[in-house]
C-alpha atoms as a PDB file:
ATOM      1  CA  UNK A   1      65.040 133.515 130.147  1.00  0.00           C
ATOM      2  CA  UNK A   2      67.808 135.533 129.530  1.00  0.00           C
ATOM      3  CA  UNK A   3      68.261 138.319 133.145  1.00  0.00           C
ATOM      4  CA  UNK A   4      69.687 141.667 132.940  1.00  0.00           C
ATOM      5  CA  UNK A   5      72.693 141.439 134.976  1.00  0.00           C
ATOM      6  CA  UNK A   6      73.608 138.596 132.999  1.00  0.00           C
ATOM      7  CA  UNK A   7      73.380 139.223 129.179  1.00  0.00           C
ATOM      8  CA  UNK A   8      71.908 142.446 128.658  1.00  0.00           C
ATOM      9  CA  UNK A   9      72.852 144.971 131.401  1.00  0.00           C
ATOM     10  CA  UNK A  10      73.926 147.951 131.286  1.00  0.00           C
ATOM     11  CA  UNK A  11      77.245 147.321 129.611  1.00  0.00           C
ATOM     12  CA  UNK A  12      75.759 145.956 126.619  1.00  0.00           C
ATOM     13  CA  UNK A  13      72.369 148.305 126.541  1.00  0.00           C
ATOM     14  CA  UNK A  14      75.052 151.678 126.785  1.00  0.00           C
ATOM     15  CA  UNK A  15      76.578 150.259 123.222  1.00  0.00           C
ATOM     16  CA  UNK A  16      73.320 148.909 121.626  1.00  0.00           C
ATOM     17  CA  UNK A  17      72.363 151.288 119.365  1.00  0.00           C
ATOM     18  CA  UNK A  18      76.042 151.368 118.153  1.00  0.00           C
ATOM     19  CA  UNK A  19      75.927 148.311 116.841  1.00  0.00           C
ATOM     20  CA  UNK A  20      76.672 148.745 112.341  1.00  0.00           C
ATOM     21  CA  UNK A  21      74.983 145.636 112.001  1.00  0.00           C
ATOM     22  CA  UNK A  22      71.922 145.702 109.136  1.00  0.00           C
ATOM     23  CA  UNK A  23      68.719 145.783 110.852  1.00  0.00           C
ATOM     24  CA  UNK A  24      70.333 149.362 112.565  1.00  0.00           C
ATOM     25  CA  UNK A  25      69.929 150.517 109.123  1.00  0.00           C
ATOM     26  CA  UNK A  26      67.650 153.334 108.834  1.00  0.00           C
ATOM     27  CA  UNK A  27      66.361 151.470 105.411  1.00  0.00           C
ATOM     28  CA  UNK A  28      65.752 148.290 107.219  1.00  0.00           C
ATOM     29  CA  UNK A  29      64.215 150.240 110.219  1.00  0.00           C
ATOM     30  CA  UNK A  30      61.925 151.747 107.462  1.00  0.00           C
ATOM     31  CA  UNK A  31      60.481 148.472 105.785  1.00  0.00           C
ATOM     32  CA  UNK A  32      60.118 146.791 109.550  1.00  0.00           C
ATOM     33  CA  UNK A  33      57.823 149.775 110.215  1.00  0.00           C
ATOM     34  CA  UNK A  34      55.803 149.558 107.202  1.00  0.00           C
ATOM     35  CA  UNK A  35      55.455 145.764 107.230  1.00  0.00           C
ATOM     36  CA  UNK A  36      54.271 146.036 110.898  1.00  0.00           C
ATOM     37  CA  UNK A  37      52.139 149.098 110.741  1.00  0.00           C
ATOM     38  CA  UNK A  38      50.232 147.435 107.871  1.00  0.00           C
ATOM     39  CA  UNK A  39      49.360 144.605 110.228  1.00  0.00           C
ATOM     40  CA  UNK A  40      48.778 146.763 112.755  1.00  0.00           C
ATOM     41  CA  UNK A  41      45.884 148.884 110.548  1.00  0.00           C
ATOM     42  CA  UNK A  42      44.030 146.284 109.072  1.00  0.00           C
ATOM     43  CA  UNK A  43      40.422 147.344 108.976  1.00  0.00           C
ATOM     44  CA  UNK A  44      39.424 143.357 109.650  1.00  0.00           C
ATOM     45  CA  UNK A  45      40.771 143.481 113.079  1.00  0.00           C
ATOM     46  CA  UNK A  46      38.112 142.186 116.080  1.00  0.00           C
ATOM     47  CA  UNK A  47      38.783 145.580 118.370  1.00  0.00           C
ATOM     48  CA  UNK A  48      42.613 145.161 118.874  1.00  0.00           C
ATOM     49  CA  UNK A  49      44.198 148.171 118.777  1.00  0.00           C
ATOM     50  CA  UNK A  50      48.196 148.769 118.745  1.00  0.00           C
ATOM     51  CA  UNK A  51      51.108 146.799 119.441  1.00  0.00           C
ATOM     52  CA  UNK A  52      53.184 144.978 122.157  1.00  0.00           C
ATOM     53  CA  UNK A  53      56.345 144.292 121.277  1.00  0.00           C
ATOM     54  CA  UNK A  54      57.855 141.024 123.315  1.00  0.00           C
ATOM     55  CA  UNK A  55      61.764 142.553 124.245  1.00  0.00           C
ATOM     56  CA  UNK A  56      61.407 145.756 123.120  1.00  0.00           C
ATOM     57  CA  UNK A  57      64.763 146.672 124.345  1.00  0.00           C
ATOM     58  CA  UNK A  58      66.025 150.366 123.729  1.00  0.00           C
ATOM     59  CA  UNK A  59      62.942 150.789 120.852  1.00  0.00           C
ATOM     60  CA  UNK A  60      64.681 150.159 118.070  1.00  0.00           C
ATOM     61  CA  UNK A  61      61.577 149.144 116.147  1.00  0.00           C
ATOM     62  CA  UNK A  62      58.746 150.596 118.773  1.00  0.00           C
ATOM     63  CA  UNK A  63      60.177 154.617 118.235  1.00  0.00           C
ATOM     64  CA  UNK A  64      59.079 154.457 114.632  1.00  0.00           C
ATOM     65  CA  UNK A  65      56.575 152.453 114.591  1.00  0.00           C
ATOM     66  CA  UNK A  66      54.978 154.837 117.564  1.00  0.00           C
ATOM     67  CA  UNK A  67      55.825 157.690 115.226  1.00  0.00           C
ATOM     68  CA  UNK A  68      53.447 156.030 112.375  1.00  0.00           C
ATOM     69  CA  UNK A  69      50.701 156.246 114.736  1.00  0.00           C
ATOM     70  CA  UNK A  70      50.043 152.858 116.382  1.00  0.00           C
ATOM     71  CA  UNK A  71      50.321 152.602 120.124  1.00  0.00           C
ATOM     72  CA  UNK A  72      53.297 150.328 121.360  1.00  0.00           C
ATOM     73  CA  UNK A  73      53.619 148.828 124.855  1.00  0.00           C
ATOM     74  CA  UNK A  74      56.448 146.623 125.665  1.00  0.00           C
ATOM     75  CA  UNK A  75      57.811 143.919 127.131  1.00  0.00           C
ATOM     76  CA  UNK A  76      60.742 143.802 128.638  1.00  0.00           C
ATOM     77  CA  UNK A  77      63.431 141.942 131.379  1.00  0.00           C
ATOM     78  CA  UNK A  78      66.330 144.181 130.644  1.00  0.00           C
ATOM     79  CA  UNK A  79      65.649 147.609 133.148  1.00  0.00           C
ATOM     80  CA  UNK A  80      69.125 148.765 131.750  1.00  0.00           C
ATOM     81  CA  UNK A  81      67.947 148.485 128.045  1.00  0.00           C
ATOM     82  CA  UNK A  82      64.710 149.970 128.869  1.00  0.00           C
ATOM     83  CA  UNK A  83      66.694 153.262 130.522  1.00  0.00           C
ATOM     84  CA  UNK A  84      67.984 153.634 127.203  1.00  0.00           C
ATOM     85  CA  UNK A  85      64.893 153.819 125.663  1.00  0.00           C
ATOM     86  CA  UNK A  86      63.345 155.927 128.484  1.00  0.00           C
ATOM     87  CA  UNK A  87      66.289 158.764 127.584  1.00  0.00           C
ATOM     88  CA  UNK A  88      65.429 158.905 123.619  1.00  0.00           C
ATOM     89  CA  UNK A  89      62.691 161.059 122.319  1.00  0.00           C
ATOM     90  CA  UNK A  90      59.048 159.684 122.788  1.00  0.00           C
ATOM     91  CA  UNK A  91      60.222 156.967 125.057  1.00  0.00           C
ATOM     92  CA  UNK A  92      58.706 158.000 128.015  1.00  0.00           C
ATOM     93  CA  UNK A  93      55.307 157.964 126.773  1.00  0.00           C
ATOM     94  CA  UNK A  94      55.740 154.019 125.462  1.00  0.00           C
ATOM     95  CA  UNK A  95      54.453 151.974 128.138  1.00  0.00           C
ATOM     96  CA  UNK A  96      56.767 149.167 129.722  1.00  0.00           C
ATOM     97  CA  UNK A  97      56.246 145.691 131.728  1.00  0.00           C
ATOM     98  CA  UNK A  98      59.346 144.745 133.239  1.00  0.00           C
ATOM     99  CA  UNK A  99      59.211 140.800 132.853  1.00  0.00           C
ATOM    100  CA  UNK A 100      60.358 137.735 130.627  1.00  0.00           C
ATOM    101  CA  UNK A 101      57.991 137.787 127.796  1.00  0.00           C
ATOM    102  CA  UNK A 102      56.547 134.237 127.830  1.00  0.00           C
ATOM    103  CA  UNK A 103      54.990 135.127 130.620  1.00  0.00           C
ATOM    104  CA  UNK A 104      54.937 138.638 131.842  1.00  0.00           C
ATOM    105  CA  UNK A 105      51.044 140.514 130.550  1.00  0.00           C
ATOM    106  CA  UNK A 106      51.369 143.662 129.309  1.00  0.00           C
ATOM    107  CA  UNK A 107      48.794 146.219 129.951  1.00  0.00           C
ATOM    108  CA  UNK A 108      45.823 148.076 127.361  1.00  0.00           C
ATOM    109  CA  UNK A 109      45.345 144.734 125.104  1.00  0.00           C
ATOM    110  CA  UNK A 110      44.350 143.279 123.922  1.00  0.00           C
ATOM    111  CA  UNK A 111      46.210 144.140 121.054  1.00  0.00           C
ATOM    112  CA  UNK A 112      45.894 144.689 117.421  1.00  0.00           C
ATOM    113  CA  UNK A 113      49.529 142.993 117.038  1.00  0.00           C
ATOM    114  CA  UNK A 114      52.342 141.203 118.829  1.00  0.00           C
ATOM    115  CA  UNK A 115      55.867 141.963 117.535  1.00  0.00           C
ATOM    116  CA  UNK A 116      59.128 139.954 118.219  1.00  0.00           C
ATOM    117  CA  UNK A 117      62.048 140.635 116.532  1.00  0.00           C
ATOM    118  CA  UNK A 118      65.929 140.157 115.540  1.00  0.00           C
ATOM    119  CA  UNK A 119      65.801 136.777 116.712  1.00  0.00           C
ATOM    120  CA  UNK A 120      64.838 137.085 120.344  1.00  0.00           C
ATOM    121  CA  UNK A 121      62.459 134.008 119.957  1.00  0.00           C
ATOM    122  CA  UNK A 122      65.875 132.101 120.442  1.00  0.00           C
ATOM    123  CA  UNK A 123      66.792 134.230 123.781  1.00  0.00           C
ATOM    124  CA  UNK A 124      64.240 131.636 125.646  1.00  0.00           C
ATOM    125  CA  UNK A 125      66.498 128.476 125.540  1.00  0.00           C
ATOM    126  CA  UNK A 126      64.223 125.742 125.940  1.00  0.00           C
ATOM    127  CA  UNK A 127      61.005 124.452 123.843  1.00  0.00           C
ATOM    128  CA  UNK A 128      58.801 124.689 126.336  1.00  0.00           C
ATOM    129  CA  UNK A 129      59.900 128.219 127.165  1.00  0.00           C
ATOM    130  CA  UNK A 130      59.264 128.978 123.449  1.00  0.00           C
ATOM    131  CA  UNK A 131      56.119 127.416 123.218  1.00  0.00           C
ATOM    132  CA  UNK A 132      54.996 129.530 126.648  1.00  0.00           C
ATOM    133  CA  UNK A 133      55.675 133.013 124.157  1.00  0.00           C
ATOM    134  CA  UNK A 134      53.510 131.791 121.865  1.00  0.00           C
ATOM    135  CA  UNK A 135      50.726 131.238 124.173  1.00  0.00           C
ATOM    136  CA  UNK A 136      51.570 134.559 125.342  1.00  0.00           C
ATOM    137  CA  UNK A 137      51.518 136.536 122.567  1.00  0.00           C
ATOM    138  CA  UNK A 138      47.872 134.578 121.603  1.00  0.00           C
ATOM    139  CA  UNK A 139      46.689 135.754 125.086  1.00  0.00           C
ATOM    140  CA  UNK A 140      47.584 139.313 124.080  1.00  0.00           C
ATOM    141  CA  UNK A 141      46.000 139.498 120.839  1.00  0.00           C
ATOM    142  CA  UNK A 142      42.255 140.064 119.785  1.00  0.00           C
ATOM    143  CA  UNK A 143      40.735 137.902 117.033  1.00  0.00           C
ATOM    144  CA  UNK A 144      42.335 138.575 113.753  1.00  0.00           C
ATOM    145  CA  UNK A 145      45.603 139.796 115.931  1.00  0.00           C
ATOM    146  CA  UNK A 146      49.024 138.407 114.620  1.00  0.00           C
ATOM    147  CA  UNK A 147      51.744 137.534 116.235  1.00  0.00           C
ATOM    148  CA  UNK A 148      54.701 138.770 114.100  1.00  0.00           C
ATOM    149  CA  UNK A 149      58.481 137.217 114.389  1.00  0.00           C
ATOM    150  CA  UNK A 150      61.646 137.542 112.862  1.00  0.00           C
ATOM    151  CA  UNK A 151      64.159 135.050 113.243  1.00  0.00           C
ATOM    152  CA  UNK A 152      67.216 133.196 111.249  1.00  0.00           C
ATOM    153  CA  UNK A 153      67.324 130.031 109.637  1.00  0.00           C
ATOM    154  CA  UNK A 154      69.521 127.790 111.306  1.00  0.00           C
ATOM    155  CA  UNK A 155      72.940 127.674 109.983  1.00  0.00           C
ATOM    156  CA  UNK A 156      73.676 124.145 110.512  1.00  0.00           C
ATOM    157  CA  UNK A 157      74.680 123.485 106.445  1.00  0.00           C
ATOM    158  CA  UNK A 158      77.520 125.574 107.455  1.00  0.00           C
ATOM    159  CA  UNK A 159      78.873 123.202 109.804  1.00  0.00           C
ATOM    160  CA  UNK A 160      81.566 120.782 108.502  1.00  0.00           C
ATOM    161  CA  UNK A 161      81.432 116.872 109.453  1.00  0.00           C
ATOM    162  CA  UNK A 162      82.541 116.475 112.864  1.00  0.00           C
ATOM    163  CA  UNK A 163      82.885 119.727 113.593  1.00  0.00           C
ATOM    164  CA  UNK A 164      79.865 122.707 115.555  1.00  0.00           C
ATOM    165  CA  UNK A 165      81.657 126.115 115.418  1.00  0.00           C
ATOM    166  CA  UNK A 166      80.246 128.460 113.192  1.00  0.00           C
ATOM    167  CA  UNK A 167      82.106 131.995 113.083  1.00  0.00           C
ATOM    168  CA  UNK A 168      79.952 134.547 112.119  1.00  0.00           C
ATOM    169  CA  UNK A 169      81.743 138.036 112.314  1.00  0.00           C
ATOM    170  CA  UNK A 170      85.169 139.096 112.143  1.00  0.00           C
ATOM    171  CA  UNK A 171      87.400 141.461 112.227  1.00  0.00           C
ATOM    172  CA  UNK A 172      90.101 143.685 113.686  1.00  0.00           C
ATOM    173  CA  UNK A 173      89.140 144.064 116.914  1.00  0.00           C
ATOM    174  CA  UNK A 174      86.376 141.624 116.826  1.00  0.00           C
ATOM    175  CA  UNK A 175      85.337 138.048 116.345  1.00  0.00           C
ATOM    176  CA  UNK A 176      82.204 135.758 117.004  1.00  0.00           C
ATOM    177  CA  UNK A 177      81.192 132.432 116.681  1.00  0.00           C
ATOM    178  CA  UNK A 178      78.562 130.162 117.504  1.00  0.00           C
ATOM    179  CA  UNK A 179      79.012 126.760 119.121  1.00  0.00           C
ATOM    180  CA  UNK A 180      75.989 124.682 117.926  1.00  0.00           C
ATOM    181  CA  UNK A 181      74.635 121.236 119.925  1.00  0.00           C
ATOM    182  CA  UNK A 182      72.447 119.429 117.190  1.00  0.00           C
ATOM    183  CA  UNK A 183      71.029 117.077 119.746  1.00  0.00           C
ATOM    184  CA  UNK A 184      69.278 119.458 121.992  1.00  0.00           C
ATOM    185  CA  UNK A 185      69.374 122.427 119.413  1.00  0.00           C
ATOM    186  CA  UNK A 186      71.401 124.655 122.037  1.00  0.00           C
ATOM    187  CA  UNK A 187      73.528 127.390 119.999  1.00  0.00           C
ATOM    188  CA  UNK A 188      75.804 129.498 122.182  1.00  0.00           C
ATOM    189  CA  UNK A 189      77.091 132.547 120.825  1.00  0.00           C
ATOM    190  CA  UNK A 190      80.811 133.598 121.782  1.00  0.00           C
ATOM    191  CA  UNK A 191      81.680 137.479 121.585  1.00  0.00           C
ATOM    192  CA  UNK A 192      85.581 138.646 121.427  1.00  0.00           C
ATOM    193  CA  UNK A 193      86.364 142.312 121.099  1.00  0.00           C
ATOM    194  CA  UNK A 194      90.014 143.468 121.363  1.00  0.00           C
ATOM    195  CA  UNK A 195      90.025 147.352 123.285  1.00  0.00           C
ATOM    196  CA  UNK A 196      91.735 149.936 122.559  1.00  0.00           C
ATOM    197  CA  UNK A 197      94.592 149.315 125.254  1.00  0.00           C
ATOM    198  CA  UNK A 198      94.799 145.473 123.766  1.00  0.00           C
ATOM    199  CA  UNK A 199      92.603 144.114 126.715  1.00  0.00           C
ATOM    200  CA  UNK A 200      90.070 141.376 125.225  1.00  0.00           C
ATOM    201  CA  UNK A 201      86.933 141.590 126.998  1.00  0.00           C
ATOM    202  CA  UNK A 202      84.409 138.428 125.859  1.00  0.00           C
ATOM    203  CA  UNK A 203      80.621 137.828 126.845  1.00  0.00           C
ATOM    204  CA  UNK A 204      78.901 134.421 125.712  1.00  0.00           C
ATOM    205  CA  UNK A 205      74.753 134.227 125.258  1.00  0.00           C
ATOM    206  CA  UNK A 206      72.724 131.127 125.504  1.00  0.00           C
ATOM    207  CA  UNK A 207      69.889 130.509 122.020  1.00  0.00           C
ATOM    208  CA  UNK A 208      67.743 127.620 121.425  1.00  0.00           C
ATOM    209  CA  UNK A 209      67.715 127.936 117.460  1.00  0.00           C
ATOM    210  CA  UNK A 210      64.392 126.672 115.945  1.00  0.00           C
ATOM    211  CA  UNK A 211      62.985 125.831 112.423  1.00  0.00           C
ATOM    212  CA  UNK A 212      60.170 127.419 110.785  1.00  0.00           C
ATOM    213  CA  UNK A 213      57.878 124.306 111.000  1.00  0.00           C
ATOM    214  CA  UNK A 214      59.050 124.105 114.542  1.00  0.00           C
ATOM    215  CA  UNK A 215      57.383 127.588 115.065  1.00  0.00           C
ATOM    216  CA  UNK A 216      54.257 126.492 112.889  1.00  0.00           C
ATOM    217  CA  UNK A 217      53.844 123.877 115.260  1.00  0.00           C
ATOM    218  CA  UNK A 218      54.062 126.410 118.533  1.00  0.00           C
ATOM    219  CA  UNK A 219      51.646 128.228 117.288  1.00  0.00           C
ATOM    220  CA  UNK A 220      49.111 125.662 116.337  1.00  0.00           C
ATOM    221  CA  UNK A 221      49.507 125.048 119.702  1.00  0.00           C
ATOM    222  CA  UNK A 222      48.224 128.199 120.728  1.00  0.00           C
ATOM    223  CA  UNK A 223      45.884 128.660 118.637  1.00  0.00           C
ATOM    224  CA  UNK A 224      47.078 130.154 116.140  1.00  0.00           C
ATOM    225  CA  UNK A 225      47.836 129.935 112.468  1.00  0.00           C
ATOM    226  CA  UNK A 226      50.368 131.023 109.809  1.00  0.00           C
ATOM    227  CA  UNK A 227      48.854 133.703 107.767  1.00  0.00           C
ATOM    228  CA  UNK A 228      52.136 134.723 105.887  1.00  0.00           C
ATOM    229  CA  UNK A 229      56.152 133.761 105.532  1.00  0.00           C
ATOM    230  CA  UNK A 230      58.677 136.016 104.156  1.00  0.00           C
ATOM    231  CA  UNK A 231      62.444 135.923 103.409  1.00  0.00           C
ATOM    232  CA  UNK A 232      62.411 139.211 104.442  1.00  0.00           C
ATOM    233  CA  UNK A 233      60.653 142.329 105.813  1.00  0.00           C
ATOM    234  CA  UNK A 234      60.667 143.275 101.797  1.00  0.00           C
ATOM    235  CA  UNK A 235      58.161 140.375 101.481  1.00  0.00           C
ATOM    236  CA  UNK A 236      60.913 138.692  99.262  1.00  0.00           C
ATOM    237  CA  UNK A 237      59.810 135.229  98.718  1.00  0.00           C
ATOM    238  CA  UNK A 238      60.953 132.739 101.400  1.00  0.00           C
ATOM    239  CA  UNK A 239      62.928 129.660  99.626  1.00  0.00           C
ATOM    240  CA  UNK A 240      65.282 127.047 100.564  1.00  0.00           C
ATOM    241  CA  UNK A 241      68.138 129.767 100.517  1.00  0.00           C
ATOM    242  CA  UNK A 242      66.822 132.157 102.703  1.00  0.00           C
ATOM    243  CA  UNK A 243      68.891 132.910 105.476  1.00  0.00           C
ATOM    244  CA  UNK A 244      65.956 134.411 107.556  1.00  0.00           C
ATOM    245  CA  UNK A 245      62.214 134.408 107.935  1.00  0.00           C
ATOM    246  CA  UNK A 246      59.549 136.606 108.930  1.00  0.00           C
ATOM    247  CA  UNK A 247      56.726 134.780 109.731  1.00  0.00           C
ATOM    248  CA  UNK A 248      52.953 135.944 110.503  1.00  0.00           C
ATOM    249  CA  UNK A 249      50.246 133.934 112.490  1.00  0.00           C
ATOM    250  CA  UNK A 250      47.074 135.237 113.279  1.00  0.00           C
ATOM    251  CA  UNK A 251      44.442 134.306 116.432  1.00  0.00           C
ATOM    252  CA  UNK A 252      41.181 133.376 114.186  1.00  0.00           C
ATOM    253  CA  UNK A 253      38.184 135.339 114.479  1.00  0.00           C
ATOM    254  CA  UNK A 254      35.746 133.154 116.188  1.00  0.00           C
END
């Protein structure tokens, strides 16, 4: 699992929120909420109640969807991303295990709804680690519970013949690719940003990419199964050109 110190300390959490990529958006924010919260309230539910969210990192997601009214406890390794949710309004009263998320329990489940967004499934870089979250989040959930993720498709149609760089943001003053390994489905991401006194500082972070039957498969394993798949959090359809998924699997009710 990805530590603190290494990939997400406090460095990176200080600048987080910064960050002008989409799913900052206040209008993606929005329709994450409402797609979760809906989950979250479903009268069907076998006495879960709330949410944990798996790397709930400075509450990006967890603030709002807190605000709407369902409990949210978290999950998370990073203590310097977790001070940064601590410091914004309402995040003292969210509740927080400091641990890696394919193993760590969370208290007050079990839970209504387990929530893991923006691609973090690919922060644990090994199958088996990935397979361990699943199990998790099943562990977590009451019957009728769902385990919730967002994640890309992988990119790998993008990759010419003989080549396994994939650049996926440029700019000025910054530039980042991915380096992919087909064989073991390893996908290192490669960060360059130029300062302002010309000084390039660079990070690199570890992913295990993985395909939507891949996931299917993980959580068959844990007993669960896929109630929904989306392109988006817009419930646009999910098709062969979908660059993303949001898939939902939910622990039957016995």
């Amino acid at each position: 699992m990805i530590d603190d110190d290494g990939y997400f300390g406090e460095q990176v959490a200080k600048r987080y929120d910064a960050s002008t990529d989409s799913e900052f958006r206040p209008e993606v924010v929005a329709r994450t909420v409402d797609f979760l919260a809906d989950l979250a309230e479903r009268p069907e539910l076998a006495g879960g109640a709330g949410a944990v969210e798996f790397g709930i990192g400075t509450g990006r997601i967890a603030l709002p969807l807190a605000e709407r009214g369902v409990p949210v406890h978290g999950i998370e390794l990073s203590r310097a991303m977790v001070a940064e949710l601590r410091a914004k309004p309402g995040g003292e009263a969210i509740g927080v295990t400091i641990g890696d998320f394919a193993t760590a329990r969370a208290d007050g489940g079990p839970f209504s709804l387990a929530v893991l967004v923006f691609n973090t499934i690919m922060n644990l870089p090994t199958q088996e680690r990935q397979v361990a979250c699943f199990r998790n989040a099943a562990a977590h959930l009451a019957p009728g519970g769902c385990f919730v993720i967002e994640v890309m498709v992988p990119e790998l149609r993008k990759i010419p013949l003989g080549q396994n760089i994939v650049p996926f943001a440029t700019g000025p003053t910054t530039y980042a690719y991915t380096v992919y390994d087909t064989v073991t489905q390893d996908a290192t991401c490669h960060y360059i940003n130029l300062a302002a006194d010309g000084r390039a500082e660079s990070r690199s972070i570890p992913f295990r990419y993985v395909w939507p039957a891949e996931l299917d498969l993980m959580a068959q394993l844990a007993g669960l199964r896929l109630r929904e798949r989306w392109g988006g959090w817009a419930r646009e359809p999910f098709t062969e050109a979908s660059r993303q998924h949001v898939s939902v699997w939910e622990k039957p009710v016995e």
